[in-house]
N, C-alpha and C. Protein backbone atom coordinates (compact mmCIF):
# COMPACT_ATOMS: atom_id res chain seq x y z
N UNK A 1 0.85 -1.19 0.00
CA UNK A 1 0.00 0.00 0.00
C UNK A 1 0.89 1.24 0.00
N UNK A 2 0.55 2.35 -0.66
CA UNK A 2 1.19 3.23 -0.68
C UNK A 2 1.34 4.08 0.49
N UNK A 3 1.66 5.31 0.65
CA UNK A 3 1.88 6.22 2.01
C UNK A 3 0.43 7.12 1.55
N UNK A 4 -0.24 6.88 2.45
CA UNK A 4 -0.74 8.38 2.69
C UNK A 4 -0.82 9.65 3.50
N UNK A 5 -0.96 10.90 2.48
CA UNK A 5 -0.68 11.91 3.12
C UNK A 5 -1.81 12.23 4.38
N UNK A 6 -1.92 12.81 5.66
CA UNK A 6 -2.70 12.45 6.48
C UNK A 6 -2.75 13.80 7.26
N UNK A 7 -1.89 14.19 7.30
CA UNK A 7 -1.68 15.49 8.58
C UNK A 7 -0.35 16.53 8.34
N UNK A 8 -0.49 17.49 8.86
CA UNK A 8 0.83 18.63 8.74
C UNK A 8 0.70 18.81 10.29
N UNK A 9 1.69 19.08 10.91
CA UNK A 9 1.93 19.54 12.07
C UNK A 9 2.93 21.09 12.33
N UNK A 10 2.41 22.00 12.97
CA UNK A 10 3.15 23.04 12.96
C UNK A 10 3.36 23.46 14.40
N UNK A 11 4.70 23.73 14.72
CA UNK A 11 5.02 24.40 16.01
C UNK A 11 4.34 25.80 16.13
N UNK A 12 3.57 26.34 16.94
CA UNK A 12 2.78 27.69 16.59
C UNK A 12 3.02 28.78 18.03
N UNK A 13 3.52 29.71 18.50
CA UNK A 13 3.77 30.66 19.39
C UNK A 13 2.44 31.14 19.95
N UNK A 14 1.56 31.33 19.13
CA UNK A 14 0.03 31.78 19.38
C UNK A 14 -0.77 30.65 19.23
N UNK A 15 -1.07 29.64 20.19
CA UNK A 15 -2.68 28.64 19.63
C UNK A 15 -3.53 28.97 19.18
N UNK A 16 -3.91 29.96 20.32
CA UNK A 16 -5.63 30.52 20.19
C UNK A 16 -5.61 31.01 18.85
N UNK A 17 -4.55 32.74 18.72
CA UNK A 17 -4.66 33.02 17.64
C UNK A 17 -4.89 32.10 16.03
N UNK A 18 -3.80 30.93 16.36
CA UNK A 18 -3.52 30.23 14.86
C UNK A 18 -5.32 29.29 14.87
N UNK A 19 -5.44 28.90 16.01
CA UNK A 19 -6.82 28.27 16.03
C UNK A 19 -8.02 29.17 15.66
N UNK A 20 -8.34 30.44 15.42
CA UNK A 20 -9.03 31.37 15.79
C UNK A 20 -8.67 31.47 13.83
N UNK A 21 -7.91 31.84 13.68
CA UNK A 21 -7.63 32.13 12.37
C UNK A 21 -7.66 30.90 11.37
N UNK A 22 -7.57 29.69 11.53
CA UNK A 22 -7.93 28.54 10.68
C UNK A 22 -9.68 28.11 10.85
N UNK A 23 -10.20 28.76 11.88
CA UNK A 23 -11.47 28.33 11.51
C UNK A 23 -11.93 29.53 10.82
N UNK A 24 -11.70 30.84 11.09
CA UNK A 24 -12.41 31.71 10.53
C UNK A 24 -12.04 32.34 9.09
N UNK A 25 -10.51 31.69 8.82
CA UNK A 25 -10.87 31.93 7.25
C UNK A 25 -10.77 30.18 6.14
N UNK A 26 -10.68 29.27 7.09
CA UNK A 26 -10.61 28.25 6.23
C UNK A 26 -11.40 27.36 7.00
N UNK A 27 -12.66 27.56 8.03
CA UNK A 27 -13.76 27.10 8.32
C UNK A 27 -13.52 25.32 9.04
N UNK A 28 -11.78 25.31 9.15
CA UNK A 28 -11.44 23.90 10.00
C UNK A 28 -11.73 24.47 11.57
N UNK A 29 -12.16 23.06 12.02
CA UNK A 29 -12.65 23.39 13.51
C UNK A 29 -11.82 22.24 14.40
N UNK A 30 -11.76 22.27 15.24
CA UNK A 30 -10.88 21.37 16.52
C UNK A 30 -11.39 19.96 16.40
N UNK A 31 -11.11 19.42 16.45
CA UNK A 31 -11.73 17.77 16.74
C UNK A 31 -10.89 16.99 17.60
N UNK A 32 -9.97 17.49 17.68
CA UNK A 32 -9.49 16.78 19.04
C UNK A 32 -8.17 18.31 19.71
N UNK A 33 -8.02 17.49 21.26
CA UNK A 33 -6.97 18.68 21.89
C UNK A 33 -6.15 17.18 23.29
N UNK A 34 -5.37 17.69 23.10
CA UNK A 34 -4.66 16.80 24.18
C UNK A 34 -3.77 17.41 24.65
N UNK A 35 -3.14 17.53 26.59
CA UNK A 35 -1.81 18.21 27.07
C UNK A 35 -0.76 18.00 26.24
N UNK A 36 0.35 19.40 26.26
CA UNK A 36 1.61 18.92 26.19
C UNK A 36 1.82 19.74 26.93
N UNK A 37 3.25 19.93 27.22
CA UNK A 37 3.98 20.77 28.11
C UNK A 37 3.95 22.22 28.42
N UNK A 38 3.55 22.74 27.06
CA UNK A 38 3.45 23.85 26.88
C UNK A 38 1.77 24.43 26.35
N UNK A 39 1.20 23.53 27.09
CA UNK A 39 -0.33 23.93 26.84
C UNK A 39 -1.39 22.83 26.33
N UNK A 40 -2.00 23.12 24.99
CA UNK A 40 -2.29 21.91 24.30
C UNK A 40 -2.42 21.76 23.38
N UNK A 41 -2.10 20.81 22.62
CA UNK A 41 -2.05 20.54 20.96
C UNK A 41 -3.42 20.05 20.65
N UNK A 42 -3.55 20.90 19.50
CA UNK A 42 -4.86 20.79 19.15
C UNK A 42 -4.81 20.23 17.25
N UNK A 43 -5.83 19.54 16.80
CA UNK A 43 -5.59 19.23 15.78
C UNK A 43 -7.50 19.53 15.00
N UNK A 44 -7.12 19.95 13.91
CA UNK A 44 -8.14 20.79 12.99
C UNK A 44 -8.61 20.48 11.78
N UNK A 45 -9.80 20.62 11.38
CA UNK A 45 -10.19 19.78 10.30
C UNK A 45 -11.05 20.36 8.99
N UNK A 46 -11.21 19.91 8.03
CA UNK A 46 -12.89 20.84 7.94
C UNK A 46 -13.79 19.53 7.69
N UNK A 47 -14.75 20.01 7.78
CA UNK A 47 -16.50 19.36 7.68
C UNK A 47 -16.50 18.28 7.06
N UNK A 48 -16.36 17.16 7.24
CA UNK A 48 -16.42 15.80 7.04
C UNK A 48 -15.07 15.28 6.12
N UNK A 49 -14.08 15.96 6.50
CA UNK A 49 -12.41 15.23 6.12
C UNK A 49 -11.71 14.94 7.61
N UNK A 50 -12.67 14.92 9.02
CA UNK A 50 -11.81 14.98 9.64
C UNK A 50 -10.88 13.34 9.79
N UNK A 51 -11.16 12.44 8.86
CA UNK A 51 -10.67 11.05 8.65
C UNK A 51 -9.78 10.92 7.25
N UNK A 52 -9.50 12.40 6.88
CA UNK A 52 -8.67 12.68 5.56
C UNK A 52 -7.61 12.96 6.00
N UNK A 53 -7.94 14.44 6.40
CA UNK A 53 -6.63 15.54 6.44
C UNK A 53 -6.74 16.63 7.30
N UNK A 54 -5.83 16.78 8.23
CA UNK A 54 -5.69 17.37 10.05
C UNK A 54 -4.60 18.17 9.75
N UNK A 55 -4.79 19.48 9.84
CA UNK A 55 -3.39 20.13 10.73
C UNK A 55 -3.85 20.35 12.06
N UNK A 56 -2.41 19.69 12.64
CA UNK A 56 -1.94 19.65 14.22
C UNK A 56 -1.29 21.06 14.22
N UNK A 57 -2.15 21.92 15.23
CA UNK A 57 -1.23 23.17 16.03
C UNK A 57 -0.45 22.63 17.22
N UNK A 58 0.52 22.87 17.09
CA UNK A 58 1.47 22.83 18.92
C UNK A 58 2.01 23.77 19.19
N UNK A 59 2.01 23.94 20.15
CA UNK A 59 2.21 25.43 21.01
C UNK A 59 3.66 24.94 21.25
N UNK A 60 4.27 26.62 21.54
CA UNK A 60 5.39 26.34 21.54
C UNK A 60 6.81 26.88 20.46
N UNK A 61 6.18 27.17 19.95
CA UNK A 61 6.34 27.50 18.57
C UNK A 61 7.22 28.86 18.69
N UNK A 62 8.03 28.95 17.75
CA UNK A 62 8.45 30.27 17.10
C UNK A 62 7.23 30.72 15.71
N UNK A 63 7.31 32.06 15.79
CA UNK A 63 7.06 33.08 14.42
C UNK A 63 7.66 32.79 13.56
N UNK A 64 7.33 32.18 12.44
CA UNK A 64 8.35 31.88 10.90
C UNK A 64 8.37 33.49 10.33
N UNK A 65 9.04 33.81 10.20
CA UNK A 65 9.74 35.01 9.38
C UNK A 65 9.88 34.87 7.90
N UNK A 66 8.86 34.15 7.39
CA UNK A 66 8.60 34.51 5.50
C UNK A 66 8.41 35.18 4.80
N UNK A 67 10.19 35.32 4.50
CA UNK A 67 10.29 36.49 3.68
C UNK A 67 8.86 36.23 1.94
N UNK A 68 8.99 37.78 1.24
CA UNK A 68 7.88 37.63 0.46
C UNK A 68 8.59 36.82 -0.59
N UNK A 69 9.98 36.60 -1.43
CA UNK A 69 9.81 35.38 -1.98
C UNK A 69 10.21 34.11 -1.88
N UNK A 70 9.66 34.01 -0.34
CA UNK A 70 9.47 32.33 -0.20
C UNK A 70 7.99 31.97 -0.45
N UNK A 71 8.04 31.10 -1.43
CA UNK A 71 6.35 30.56 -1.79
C UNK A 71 5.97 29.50 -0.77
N UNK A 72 6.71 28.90 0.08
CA UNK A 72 5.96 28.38 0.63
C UNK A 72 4.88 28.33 1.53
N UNK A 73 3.63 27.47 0.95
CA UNK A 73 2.26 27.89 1.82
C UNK A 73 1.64 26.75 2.27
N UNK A 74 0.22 27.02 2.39
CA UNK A 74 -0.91 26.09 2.88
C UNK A 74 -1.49 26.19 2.04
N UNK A 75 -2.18 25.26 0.56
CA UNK A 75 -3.02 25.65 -0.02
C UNK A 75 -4.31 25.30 0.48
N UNK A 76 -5.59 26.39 0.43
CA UNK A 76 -7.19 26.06 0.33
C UNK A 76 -7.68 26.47 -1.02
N UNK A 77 -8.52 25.16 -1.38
CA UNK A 77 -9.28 25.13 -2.44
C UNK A 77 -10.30 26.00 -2.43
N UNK A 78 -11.40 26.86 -2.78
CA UNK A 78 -12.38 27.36 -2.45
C UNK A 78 -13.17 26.88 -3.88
N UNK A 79 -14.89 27.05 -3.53
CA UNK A 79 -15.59 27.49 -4.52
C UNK A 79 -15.76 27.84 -5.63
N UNK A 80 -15.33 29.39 -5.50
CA UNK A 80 -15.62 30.15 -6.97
C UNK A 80 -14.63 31.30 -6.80
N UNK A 81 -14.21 32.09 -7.36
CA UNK A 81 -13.62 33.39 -7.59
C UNK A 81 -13.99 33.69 -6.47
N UNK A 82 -15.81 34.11 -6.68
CA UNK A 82 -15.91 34.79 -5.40
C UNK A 82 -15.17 34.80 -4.23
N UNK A 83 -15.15 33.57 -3.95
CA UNK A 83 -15.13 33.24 -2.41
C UNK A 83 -13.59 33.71 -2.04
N UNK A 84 -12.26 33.24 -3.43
CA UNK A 84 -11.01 34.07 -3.53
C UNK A 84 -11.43 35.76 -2.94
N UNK A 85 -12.27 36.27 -3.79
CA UNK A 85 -12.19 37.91 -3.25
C UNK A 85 -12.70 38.17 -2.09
N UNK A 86 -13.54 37.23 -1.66
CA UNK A 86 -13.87 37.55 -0.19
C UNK A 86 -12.92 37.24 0.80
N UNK A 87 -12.38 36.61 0.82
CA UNK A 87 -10.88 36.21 1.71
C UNK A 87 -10.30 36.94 1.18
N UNK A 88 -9.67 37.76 0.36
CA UNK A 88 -8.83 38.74 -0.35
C UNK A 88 -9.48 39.59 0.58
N UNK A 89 -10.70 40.20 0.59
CA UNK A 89 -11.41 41.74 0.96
C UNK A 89 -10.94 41.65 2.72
N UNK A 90 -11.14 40.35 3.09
CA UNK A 90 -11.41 40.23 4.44
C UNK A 90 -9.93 40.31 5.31
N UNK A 91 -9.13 39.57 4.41
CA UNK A 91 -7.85 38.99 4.24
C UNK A 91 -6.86 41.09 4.48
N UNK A 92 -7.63 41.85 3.28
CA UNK A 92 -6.82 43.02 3.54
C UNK A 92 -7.47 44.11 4.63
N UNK A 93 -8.76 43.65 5.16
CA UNK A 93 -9.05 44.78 6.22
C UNK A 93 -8.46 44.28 7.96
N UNK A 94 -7.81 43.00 7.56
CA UNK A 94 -7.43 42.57 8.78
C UNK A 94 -5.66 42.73 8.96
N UNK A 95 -5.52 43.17 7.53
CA UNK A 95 -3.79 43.75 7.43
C UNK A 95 -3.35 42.46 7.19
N UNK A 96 -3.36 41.35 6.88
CA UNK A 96 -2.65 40.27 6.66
C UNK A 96 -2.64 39.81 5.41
N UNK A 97 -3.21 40.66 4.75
CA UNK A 97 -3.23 40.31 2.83
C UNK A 97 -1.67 39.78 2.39
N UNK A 98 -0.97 38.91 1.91
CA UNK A 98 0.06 39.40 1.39
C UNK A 98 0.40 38.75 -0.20
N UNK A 99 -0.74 38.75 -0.62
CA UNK A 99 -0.49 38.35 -2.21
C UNK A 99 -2.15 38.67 -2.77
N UNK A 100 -2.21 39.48 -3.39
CA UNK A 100 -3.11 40.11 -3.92
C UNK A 100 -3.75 39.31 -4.75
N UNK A 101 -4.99 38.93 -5.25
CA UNK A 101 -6.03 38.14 -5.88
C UNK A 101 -5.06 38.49 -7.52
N UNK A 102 -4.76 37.01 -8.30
CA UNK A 102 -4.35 37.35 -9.54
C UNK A 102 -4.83 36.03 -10.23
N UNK A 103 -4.66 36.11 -11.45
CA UNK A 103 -5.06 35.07 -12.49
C UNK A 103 -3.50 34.55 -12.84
N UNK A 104 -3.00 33.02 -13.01
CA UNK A 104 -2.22 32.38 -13.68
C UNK A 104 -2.29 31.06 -14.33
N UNK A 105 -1.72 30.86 -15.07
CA UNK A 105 -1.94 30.06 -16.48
C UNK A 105 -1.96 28.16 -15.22
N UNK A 106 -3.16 27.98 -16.30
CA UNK A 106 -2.95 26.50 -15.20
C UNK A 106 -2.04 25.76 -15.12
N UNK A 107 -1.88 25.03 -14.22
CA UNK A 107 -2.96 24.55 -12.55
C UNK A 107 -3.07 25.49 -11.90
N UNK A 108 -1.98 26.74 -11.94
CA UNK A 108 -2.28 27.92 -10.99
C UNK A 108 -3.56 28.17 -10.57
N UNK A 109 -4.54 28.67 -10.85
CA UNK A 109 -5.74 29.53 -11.28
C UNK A 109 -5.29 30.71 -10.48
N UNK A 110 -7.01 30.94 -9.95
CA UNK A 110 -6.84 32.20 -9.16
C UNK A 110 -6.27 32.13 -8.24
N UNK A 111 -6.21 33.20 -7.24
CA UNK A 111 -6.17 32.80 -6.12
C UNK A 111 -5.03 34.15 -5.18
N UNK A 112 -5.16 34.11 -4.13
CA UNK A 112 -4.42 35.18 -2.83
C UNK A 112 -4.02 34.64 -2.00
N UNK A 113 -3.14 35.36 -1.32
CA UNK A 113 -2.33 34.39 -0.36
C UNK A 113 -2.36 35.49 1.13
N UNK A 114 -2.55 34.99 2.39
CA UNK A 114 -2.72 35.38 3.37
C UNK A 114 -1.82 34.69 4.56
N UNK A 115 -1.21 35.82 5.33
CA UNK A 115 -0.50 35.41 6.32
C UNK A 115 -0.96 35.12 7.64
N UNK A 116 -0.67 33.96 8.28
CA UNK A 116 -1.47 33.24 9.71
C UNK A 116 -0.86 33.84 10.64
N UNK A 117 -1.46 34.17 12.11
CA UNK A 117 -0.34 34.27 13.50
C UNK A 117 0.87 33.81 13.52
N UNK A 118 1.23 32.75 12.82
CA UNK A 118 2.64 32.25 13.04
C UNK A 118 3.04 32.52 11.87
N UNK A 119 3.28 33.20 11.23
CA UNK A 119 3.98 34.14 9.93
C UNK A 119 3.95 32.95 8.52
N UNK A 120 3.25 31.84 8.46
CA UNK A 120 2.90 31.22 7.31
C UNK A 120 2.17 31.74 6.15
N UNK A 121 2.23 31.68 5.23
CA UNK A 121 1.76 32.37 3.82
C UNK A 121 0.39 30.66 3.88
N UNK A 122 -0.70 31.58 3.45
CA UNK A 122 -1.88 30.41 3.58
C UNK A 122 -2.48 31.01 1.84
N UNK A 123 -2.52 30.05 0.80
CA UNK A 123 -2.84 30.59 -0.73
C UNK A 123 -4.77 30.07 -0.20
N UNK A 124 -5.17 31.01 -1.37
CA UNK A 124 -6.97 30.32 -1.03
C UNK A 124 -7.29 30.65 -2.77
N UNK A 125 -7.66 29.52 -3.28
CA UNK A 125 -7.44 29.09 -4.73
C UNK A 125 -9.04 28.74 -5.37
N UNK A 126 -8.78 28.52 -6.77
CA UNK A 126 -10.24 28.55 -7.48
C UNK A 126 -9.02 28.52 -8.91
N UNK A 127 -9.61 27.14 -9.61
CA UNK A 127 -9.24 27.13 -10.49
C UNK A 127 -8.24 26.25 -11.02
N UNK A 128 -7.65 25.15 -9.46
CA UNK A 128 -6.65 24.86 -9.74
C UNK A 128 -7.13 23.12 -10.09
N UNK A 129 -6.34 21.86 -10.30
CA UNK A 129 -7.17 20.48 -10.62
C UNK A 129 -7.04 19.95 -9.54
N UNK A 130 -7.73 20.77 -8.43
CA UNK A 130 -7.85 20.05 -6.96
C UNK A 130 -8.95 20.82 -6.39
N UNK A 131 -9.69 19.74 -5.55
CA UNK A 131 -10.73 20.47 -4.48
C UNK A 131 -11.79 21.17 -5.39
N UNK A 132 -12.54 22.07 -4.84
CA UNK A 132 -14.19 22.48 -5.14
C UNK A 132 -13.46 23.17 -6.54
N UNK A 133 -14.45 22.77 -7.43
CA UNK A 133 -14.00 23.71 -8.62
C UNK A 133 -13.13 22.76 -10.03
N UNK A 134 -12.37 21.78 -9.43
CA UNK A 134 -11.62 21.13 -9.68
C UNK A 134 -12.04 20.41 -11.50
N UNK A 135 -13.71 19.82 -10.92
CA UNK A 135 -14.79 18.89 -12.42
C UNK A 135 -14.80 20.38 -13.24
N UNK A 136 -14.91 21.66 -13.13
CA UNK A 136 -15.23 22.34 -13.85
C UNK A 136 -13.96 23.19 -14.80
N UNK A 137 -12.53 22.57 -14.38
CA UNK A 137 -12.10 23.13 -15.47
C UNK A 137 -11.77 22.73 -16.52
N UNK A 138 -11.63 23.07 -17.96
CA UNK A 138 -11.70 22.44 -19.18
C UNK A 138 -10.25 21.85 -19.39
């Protein structure tokens, strides 16, 4: 059997914050929390993948310092465009915008990129051959 991919785990300085900010712009919620030393690790899901795919927060953590051209991110699939500009709109009145809503040639599609409490670049996409959206491109 092959490996499957299952979970990301991130050391995080802020819980609440990083917890607070993965449900409210990428709608994953807690499903489980257990002690560690430094508080509690909590692990996050969205709406019926929680038997897919989990990021684990652990406290404890340093601030990643990502500079702007390091691409590395978190991708979320979204919907439609829309839902890109609404995380874009929401994304820049909260000061954490840091890649502006653009169009690129596929798999790219759309999509903006937003920075978490713990200084991670998080992309939120439409357009790409993954997740919602995925059957509809030609």
């Amino acid at each position: 059997m092959p490996a499957v991919l299952t979970h990301i785990a991130m050391h995080v300085q802020d819980l609440d914050a990083c917890v607070d900010f993965y449900h409210h712009y990428a709608d994953m919620n807690i499903i489980h929390a257990r002690p560690h030393k430094h508080g509690e690790v909590k692990w996050l899901a969205e709406r019926g993948k929680e038997k897919e795919f989990i990021l684990v927060l652990i406290p404890g953590g340093k601030n990643r310092p990502q500079d702007d051209g390091d691409f590395s991110h978190l991708g979320f699939a979204m919907e439609s465009r829309k839902a890109v500009d609404e995380i874009a709109e929401r994304a820049r009145a909260d000061g954490i915008l840091e890649w502006e809503t653009r169009e690129e040639e596929y798999p790219v599609g759309y999509y903006c990129g937003v920075r978490d409490p713990a200084g991670n670049f998080v992309e939120f996409s439409y357009g790409q051959p993954l997740g919602p959206g995925a059957d509809d491109i030609a």
